[in-house]
Protein backbone atom coordinates (compact mmCIF):
# COMPACT_ATOMS: atom_id res chain seq x y z
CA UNK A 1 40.38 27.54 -36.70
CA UNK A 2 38.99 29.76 -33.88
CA UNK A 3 35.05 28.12 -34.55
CA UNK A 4 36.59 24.44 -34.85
CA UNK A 5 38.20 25.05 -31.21
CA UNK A 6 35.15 26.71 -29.78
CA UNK A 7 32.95 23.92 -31.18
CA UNK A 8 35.02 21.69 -29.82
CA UNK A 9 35.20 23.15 -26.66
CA UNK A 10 31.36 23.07 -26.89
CA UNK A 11 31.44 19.54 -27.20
CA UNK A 12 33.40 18.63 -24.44
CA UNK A 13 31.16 20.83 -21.93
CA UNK A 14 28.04 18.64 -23.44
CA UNK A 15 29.62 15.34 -23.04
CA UNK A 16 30.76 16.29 -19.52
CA UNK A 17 27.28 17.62 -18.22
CA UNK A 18 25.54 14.49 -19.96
CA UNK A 19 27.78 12.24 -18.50
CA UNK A 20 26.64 12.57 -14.90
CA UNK A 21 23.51 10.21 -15.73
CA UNK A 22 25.19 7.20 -14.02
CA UNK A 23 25.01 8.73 -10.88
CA UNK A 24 23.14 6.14 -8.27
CA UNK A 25 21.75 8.94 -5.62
CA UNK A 26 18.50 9.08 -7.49
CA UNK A 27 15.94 8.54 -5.14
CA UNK A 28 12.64 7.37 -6.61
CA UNK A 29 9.77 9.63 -5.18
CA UNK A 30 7.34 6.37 -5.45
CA UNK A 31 3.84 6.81 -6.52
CA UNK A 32 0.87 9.34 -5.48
CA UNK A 33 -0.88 8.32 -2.83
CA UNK A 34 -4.42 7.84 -4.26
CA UNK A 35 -7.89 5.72 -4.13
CA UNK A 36 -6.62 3.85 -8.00
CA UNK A 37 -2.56 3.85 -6.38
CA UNK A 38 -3.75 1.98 -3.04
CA UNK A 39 -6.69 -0.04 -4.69
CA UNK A 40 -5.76 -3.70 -5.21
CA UNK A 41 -4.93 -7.06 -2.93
CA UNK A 42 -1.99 -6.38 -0.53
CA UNK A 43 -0.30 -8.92 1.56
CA UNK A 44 0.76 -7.37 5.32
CA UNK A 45 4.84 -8.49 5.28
CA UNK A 46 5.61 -7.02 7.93
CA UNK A 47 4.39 -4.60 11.58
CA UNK A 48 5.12 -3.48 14.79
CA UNK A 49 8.42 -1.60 12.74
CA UNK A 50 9.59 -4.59 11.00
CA UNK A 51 8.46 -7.81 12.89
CA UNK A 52 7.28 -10.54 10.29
CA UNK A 53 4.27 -12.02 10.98
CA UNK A 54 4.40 -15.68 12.50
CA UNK A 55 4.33 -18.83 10.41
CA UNK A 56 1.37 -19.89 9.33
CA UNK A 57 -0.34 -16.30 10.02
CA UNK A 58 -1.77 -14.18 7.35
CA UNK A 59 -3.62 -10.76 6.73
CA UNK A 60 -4.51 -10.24 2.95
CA UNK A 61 -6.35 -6.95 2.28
CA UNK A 62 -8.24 -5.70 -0.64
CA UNK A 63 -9.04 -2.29 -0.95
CA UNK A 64 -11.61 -1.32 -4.18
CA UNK A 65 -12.78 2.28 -4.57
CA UNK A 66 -16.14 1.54 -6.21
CA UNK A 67 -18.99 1.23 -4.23
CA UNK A 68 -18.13 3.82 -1.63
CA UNK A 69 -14.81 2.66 -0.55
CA UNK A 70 -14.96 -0.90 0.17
CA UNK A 71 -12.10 -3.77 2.16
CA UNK A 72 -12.05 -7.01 3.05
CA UNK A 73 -9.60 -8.32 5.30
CA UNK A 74 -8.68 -12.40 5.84
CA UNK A 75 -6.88 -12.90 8.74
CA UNK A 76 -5.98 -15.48 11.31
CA UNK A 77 -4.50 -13.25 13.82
CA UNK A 78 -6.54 -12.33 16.58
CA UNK A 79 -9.10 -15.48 16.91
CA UNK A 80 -9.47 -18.85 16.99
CA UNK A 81 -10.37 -18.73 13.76
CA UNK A 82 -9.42 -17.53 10.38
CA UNK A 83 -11.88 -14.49 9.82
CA UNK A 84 -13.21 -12.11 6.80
CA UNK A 85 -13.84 -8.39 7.83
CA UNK A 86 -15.57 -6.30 5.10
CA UNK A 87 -16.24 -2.33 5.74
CA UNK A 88 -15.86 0.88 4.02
CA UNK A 89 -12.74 3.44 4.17
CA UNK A 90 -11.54 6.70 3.27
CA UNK A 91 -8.53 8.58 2.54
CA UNK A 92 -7.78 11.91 3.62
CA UNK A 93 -5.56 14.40 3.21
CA UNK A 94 -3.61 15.95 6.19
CA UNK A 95 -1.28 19.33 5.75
CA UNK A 96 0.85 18.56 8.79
CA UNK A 97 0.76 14.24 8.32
CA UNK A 98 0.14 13.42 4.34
CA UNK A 99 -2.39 11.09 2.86
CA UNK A 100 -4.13 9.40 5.98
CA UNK A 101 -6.22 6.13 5.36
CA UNK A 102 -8.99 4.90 8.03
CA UNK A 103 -11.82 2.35 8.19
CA UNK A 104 -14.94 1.63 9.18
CA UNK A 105 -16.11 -2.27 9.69
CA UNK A 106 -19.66 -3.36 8.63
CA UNK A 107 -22.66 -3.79 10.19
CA UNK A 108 -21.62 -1.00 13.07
CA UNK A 109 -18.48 -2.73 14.19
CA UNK A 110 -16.83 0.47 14.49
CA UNK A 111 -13.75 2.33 13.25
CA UNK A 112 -10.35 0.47 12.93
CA UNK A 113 -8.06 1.06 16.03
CA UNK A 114 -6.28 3.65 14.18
CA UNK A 115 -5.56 5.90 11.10
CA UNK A 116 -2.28 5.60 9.23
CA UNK A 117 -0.48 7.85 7.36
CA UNK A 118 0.58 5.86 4.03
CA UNK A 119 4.48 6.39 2.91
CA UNK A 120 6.55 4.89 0.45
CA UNK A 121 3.78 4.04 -2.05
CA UNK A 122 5.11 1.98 -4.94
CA UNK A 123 3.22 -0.32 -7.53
CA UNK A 124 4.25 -3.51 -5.38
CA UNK A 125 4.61 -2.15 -1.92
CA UNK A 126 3.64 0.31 0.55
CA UNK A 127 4.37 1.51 4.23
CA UNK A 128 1.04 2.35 6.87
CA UNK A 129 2.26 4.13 10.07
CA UNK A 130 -1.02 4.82 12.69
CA UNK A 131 -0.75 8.20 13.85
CA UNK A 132 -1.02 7.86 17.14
CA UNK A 133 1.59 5.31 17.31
CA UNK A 134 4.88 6.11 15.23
CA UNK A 135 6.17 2.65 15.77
CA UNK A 136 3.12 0.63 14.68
CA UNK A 137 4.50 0.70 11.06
CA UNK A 138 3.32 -2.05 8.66
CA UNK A 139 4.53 -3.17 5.30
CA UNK A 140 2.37 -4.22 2.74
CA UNK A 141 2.99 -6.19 -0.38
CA UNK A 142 1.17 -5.69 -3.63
CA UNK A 143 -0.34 -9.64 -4.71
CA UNK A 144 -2.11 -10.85 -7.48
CA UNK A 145 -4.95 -11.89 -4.92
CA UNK A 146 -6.18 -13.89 -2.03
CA UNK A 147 -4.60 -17.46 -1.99
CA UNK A 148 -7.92 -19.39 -3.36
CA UNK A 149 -6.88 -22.07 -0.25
CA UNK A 150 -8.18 -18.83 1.99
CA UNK A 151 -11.20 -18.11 -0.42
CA UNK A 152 -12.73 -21.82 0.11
CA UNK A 153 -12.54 -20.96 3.71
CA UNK A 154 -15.16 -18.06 3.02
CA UNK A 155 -17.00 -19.55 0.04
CA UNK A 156 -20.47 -20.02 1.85
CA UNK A 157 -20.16 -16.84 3.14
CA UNK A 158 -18.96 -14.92 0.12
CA UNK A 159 -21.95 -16.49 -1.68
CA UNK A 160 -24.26 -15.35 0.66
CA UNK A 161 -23.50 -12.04 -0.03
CA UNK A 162 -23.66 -12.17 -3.52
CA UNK A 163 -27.05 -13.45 -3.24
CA UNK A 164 -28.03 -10.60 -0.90
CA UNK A 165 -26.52 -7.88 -4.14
């Protein structure tokens, strides 16, 4: 009688230990912050900490890690013009900031403005906060790739530089 009570007993403590599983405070630690994590076409949603970008604007940016690095932006922000900005980039790792990202445009345009600490890395989104600016935070959006209404914009240009590979 003594072994059915303890085994019950037993039971009881299981069930109550394995029963805490629907608790909601889990807080999902995202993904690493790596070259293959970040690589991909990203939408910007959001910047400036949480302003959405006007209507009709865009900024789509692929990042690939073969070739040394390589993005293209398409934007229609600062110019008359929509505009495609290719360069190289690199990410870092700070002790005191995290995994830092920073650019350099083509054909000796020069660095970006500034370097951003990435946070909040998941497979469809991902926060960029420039470190010498805490409230220029950007949200980006994981897409499935540039709107091909923006790629016929480029097409003369993106042939071109096929040609030149």
């Amino acid at each position: 009688m003594k072994n059915i009570l303890k085994f019950s007993l037993l039971l009881i403590l299981a069930a109550a230990f394995t029963g805490c599983d629907d608790d909601k405070s889990y807080d999902d630690p995202g993904l690493d912050v790596s070259l293959y994590n970040i690589s991909g076409t990203w939408k910007l949603e959001s910047w400036s900490n949480g302003i959405p970008l006007a209507e009709g604007s865009y900024v789509y940016l692929e990042l690939a890690y073969r070739n040394g690095n390589e993005f293209t932006i398409y934007q229609n922000l600062d110019s008359f013009s929509p505009r495609r900005i290719t360069g190289s980039y690199n990410l870092d790792t700070d002790e005191s900031l995290g995994s830092v990202i920073r650019g350099m445009y083509d054909y000796e345009n020069g660095d970006w403005s500034h370097r951003y600490i990435i946070r909040n890395l998941y497979s469809d989104r991902m926060t960029w906060i420039a470190t010498d600016d805490n409230q220029n935070i950007s949200l980006y959006v994981r897409c499935d790739g540039i709107p091909q209404e923006i790629l016929d914009q480029y097409k003369d240009e993106i042939e071109s530089e096929q040609d030149e590979e």
